[in-house]
C-alpha atoms as a PDB file:
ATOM      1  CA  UNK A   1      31.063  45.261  56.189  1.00  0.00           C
ATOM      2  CA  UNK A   2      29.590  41.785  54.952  1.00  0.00           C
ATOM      3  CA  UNK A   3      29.463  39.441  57.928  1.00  0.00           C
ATOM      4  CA  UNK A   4      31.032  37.121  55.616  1.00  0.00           C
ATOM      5  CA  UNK A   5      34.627  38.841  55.767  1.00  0.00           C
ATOM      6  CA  UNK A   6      37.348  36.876  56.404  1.00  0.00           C
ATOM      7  CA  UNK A   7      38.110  36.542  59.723  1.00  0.00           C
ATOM      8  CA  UNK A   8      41.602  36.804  61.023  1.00  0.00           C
ATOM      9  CA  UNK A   9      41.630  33.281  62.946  1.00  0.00           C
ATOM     10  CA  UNK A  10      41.462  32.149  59.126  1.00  0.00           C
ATOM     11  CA  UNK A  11      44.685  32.875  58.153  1.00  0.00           C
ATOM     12  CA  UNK A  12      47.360  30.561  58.075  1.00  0.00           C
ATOM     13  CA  UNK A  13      51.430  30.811  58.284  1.00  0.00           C
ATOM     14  CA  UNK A  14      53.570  28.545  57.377  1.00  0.00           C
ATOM     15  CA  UNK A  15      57.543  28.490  57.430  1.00  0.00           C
ATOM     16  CA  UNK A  16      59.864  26.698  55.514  1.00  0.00           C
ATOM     17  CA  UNK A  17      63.400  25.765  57.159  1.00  0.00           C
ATOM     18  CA  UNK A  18      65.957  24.393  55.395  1.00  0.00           C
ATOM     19  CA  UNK A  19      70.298  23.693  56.884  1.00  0.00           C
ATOM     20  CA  UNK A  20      73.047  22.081  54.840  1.00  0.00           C
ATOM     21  CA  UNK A  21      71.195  21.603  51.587  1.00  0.00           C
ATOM     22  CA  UNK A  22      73.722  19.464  49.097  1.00  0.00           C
ATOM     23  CA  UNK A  23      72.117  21.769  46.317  1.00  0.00           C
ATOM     24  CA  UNK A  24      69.517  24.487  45.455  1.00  0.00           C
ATOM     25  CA  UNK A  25      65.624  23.188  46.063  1.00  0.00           C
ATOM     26  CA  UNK A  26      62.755  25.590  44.212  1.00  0.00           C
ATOM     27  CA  UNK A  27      59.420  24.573  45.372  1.00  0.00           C
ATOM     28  CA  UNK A  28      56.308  25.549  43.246  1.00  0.00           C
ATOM     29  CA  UNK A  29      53.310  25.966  45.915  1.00  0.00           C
ATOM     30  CA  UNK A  30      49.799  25.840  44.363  1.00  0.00           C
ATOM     31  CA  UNK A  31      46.422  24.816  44.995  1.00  0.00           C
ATOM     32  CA  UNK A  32      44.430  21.969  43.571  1.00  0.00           C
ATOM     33  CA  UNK A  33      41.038  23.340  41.280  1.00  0.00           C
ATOM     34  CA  UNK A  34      38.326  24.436  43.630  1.00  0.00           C
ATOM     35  CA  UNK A  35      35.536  25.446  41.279  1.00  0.00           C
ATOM     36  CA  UNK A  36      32.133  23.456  40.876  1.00  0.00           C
ATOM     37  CA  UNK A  37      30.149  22.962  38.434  1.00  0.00           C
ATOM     38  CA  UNK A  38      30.743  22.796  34.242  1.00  0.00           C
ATOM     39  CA  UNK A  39      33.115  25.546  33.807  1.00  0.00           C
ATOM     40  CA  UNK A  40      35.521  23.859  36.732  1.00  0.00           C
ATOM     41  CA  UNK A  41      36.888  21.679  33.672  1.00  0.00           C
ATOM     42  CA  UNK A  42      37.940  24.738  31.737  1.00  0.00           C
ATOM     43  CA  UNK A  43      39.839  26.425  34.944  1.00  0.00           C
ATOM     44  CA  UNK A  44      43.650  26.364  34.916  1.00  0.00           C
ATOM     45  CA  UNK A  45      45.872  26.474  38.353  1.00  0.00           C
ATOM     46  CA  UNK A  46      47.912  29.220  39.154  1.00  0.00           C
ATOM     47  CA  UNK A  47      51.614  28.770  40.685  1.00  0.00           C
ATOM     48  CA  UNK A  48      50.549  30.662  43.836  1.00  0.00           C
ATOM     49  CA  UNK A  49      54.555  31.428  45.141  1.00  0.00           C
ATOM     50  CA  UNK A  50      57.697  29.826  44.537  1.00  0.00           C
ATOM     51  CA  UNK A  51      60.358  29.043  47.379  1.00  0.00           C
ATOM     52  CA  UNK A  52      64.271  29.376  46.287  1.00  0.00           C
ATOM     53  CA  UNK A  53      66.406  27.999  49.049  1.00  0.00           C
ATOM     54  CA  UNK A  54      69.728  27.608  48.740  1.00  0.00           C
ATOM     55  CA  UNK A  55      73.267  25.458  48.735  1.00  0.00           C
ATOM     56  CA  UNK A  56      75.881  26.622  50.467  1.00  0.00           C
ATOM     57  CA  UNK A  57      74.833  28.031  53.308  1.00  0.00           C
ATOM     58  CA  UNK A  58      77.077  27.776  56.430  1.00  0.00           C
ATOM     59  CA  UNK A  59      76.915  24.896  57.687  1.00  0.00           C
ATOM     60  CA  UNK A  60      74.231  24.028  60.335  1.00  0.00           C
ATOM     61  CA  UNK A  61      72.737  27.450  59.738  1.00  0.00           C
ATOM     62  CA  UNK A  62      68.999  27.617  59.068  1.00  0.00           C
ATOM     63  CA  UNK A  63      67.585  29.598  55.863  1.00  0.00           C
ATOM     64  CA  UNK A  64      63.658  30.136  55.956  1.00  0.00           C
ATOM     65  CA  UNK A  65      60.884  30.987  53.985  1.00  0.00           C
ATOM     66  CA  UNK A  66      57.532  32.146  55.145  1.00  0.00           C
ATOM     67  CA  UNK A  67      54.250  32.168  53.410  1.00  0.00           C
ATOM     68  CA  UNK A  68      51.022  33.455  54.325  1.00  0.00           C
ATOM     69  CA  UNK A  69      47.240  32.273  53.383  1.00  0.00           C
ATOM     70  CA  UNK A  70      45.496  35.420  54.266  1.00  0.00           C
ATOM     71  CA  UNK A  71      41.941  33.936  53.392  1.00  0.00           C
ATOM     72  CA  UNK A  72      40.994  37.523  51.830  1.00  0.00           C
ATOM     73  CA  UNK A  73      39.417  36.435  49.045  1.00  0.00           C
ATOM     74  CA  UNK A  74      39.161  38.050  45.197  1.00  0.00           C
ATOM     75  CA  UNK A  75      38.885  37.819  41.541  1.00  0.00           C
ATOM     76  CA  UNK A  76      40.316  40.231  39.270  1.00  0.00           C
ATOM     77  CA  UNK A  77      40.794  40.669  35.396  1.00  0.00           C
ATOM     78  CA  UNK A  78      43.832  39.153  34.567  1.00  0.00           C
ATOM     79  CA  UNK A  79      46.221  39.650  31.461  1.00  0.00           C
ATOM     80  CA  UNK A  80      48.988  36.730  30.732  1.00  0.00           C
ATOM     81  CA  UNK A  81      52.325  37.724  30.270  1.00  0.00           C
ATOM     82  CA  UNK A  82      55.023  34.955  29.735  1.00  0.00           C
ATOM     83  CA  UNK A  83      52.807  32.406  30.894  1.00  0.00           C
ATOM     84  CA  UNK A  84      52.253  34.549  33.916  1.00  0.00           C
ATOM     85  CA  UNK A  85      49.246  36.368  35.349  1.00  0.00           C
ATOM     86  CA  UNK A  86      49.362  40.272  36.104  1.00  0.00           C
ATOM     87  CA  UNK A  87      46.430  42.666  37.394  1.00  0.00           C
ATOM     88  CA  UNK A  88      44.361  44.255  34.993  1.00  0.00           C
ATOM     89  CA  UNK A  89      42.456  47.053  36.435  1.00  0.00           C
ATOM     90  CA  UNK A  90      41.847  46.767  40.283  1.00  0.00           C
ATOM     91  CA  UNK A  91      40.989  43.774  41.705  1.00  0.00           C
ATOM     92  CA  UNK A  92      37.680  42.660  44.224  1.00  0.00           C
ATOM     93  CA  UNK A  93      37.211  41.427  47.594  1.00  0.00           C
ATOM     94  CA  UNK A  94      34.312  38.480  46.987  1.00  0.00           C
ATOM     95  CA  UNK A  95      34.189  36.454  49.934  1.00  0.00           C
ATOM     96  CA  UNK A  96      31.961  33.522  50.553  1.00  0.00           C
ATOM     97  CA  UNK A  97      28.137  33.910  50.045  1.00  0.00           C
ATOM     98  CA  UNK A  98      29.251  37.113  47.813  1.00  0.00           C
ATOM     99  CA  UNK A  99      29.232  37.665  43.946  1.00  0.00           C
ATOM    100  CA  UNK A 100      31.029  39.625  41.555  1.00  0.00           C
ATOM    101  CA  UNK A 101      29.944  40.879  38.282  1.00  0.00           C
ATOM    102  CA  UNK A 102      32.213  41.277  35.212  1.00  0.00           C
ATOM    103  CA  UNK A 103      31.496  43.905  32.551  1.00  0.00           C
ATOM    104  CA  UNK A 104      32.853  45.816  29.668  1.00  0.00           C
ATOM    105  CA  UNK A 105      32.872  49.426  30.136  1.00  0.00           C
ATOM    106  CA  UNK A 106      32.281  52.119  27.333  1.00  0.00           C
ATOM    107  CA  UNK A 107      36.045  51.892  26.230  1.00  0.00           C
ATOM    108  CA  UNK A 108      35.937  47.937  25.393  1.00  0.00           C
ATOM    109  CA  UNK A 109      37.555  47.054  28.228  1.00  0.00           C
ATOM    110  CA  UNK A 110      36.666  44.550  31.093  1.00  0.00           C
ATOM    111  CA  UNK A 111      36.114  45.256  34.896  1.00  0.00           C
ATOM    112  CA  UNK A 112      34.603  43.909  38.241  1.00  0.00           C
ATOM    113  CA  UNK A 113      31.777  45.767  39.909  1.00  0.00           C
ATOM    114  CA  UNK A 114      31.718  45.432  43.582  1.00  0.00           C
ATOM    115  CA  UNK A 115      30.834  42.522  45.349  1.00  0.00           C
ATOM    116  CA  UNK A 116      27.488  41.839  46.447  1.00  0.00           C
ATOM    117  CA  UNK A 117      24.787  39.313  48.096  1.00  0.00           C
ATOM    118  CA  UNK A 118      25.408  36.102  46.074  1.00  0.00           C
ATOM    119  CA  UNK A 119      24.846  32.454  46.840  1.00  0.00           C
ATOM    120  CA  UNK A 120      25.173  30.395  50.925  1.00  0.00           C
ATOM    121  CA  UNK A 121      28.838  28.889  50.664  1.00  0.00           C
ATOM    122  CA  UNK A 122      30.069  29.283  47.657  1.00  0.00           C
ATOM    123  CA  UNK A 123      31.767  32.845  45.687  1.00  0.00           C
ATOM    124  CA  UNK A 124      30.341  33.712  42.697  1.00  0.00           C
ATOM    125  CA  UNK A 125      31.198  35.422  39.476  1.00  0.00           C
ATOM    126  CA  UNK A 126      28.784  36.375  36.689  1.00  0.00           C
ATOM    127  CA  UNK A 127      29.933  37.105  32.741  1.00  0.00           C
ATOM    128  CA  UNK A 128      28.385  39.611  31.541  1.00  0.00           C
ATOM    129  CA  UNK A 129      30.760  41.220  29.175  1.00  0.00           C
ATOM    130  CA  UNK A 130      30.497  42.183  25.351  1.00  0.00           C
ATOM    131  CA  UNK A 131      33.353  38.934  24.175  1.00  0.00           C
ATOM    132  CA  UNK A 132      33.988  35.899  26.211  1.00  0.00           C
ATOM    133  CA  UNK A 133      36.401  37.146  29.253  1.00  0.00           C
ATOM    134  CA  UNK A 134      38.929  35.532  31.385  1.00  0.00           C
ATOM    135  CA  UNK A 135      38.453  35.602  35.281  1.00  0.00           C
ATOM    136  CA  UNK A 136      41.139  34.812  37.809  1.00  0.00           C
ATOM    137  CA  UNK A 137      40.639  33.775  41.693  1.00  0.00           C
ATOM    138  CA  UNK A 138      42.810  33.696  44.755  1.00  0.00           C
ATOM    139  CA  UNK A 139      44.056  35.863  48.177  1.00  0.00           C
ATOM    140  CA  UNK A 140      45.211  39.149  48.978  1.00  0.00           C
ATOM    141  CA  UNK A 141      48.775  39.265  50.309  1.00  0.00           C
ATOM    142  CA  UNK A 142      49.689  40.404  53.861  1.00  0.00           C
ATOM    143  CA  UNK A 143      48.974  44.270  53.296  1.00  0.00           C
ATOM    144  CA  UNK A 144      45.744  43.996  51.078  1.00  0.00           C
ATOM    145  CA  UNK A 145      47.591  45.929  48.188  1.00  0.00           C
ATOM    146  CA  UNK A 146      47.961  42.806  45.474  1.00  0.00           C
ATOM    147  CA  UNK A 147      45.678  39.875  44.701  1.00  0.00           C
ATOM    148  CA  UNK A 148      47.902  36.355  44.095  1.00  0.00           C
ATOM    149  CA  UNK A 149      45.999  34.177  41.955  1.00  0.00           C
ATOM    150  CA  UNK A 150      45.014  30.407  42.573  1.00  0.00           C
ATOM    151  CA  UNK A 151      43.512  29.799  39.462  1.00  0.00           C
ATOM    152  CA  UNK A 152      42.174  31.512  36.159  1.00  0.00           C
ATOM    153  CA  UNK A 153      39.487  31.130  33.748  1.00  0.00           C
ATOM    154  CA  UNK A 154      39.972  31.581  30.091  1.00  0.00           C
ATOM    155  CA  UNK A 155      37.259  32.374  27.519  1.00  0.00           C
ATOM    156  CA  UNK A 156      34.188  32.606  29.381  1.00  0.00           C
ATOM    157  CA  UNK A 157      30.879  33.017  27.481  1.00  0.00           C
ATOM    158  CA  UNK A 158      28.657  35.631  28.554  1.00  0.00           C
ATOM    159  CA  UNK A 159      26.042  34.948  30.691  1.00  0.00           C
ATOM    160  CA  UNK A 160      27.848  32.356  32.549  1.00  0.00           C
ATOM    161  CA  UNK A 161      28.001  32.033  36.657  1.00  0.00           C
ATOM    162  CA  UNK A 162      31.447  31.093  38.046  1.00  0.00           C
ATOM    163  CA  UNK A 163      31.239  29.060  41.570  1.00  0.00           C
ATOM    164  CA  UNK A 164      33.982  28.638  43.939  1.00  0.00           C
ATOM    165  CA  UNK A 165      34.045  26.485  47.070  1.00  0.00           C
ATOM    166  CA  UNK A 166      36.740  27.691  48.880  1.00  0.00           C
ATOM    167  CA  UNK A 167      38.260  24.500  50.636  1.00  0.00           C
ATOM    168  CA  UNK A 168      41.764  24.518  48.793  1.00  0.00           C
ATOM    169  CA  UNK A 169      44.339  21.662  49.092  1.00  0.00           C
ATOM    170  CA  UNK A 170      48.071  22.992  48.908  1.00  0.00           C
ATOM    171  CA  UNK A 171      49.536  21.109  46.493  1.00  0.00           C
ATOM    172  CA  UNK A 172      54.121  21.445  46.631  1.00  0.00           C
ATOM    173  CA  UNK A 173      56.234  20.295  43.587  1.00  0.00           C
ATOM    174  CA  UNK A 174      59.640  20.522  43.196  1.00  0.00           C
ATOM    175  CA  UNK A 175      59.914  22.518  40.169  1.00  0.00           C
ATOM    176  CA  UNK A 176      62.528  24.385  38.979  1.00  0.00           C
ATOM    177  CA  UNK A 177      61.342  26.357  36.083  1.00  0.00           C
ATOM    178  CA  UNK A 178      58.206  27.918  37.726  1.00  0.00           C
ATOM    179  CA  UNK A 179      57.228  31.425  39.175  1.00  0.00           C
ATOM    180  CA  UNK A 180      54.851  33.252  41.063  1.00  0.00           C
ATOM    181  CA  UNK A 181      51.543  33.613  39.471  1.00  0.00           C
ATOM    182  CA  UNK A 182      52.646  31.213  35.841  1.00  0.00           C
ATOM    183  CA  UNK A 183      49.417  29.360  34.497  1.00  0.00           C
ATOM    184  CA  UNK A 184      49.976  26.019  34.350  1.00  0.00           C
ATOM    185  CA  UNK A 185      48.618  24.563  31.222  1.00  0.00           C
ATOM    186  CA  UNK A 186      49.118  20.840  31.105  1.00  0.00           C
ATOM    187  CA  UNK A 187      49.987  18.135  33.628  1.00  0.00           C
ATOM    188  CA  UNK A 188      52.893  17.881  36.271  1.00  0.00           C
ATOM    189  CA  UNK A 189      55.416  15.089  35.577  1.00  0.00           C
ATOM    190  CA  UNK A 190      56.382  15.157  39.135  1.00  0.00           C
ATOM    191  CA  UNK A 191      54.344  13.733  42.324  1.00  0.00           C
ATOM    192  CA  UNK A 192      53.081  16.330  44.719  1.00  0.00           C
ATOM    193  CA  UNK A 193      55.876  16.352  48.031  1.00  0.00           C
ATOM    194  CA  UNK A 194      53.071  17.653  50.115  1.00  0.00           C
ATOM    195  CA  UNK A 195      49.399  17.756  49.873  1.00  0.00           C
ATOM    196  CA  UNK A 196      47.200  19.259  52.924  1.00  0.00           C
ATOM    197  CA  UNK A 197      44.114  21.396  53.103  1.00  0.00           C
ATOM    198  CA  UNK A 198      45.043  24.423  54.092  1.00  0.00           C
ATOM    199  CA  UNK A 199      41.894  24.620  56.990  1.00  0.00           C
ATOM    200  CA  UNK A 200      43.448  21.598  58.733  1.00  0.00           C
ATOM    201  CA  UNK A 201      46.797  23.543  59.278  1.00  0.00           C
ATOM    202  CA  UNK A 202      47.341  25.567  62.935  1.00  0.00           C
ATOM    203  CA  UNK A 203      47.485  29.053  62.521  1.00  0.00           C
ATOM    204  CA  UNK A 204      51.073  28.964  62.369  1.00  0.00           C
ATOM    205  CA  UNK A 205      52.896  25.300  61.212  1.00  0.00           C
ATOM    206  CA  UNK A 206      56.703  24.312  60.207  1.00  0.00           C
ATOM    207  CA  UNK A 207      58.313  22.645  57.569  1.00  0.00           C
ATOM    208  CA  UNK A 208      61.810  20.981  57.237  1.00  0.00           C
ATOM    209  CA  UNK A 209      63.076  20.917  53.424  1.00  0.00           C
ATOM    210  CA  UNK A 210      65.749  18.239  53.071  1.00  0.00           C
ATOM    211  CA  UNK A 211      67.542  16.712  50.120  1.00  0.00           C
ATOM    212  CA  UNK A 212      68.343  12.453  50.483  1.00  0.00           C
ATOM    213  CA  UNK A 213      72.612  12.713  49.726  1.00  0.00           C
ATOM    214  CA  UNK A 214      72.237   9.620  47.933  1.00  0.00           C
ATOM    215  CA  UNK A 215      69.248   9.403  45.885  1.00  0.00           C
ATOM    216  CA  UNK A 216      69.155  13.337  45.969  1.00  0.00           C
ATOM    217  CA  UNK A 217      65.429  13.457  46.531  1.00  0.00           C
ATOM    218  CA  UNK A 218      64.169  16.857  47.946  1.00  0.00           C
ATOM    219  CA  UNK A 219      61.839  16.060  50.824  1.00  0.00           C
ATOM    220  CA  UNK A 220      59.234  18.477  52.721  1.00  0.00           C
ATOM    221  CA  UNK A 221      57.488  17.319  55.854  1.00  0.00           C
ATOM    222  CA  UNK A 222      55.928  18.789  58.434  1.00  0.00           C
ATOM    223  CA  UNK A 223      57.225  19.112  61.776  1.00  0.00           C
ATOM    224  CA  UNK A 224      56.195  20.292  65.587  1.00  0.00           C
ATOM    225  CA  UNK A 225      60.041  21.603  65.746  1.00  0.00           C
ATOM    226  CA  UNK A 226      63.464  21.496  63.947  1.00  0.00           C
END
């Protein structure tokens, strides 16, 4: 195993809580663009999970929602669906100071070879496919069995070298007409309720999701304790 495999202590949870919510929140959780050099401008976010909580609850009655950043990185070859990104194929573990290599097999199609020793700090994708190919990056959930994309890469010239810094800012919107894994193709109209690198959480950290009765702003902030 790479020394450079994520290490558990890199994980992070975080919990939602929500009581006596005047009306339904949906928050859109995703993470601001973390790839360097020229092709970072052509690199679209990913809605990395969406949060439904609910009116109507009993009253004084907590509902919660967990999410997990595993830190077990990947890229994978992704097809778009309604907006939305599914696996193609299987998808690769490429952690930091590893690289992946994308090719077309004898069939036309596109895969990832297995990661190996690629650049100090950064992950790495090369292009090397017979028609410019789409690439998309993000974590592993809890069990190891799905890859949940951050961000994807459309249209990628051959010969190119993808570079990813992995230092991601959680961005959360409330959004209503998002789901997991949508590309987002142009710019939010609303302002971000949280923003927070994800390494400067605790392992485990809470969040209280509130609506204002009067103005009927949701609000998320993050708290020691209900």
């Amino acid at each position: 195993m790479s020394e450079n495999r994520v290490k558990h202590g890199d994980s992070r949870t975080m919990n939602f809580a929500a009581k006596d919510l005047p009306k339904d929140v949906s928050l859109c959780l995703m993470f601001t663009p973390i790839a360097e050099g020229e092709l970072s401008k052509d690199m679209l976010p990913n809605c990395w999970k969406v949060l439904k909580l609910k009116a109507g609850i009993t009253a004084g009655e907590n509902q919660n929602a967990k999410v997990v950043y595993t830190a077990d990185t990947g890229l994978l070859v992704p097809q778009v669906d309604s907006g939305s990104v599914i696996s193609s194929g299987i998808a690769r573990r490429c952690q930091t100071g590893e690289r992946c290599e994308l090719k077309t097999d004898e069939h036309g199609d596109n895969y990832l070879e297995a990661a190996g020793k690629g650049t100090k700090d950064v992950i790495q994708c090369k292009v090397d496919t017979e028609y410019p190919a789409s690439v998309a990056f993000g974590i592993f959930n809890t069990e190891g069995t799905k890859l949940d994309p951050f961000c994807t890469w459309k249209d990628v010239a051959k010969g190119n070298n993808l570079s990813i810094k992995v230092d991601p800012t959680l961005k959360i919107y409330a959004l209503s007409d998002y789901k997991s894994t949508r590309v987002v193709t142009s710019d939010l109209q609303n302002d971000a309720l949280i923003e927070q690198n994800i390494f400067h959480l605790p392992p485990q950290s809470e969040f209280k999701v509130s609506v204002d009765h009067n103005s009927h702003a949701i609000k998320v902030e993050k708290v020691n304790k209900w």
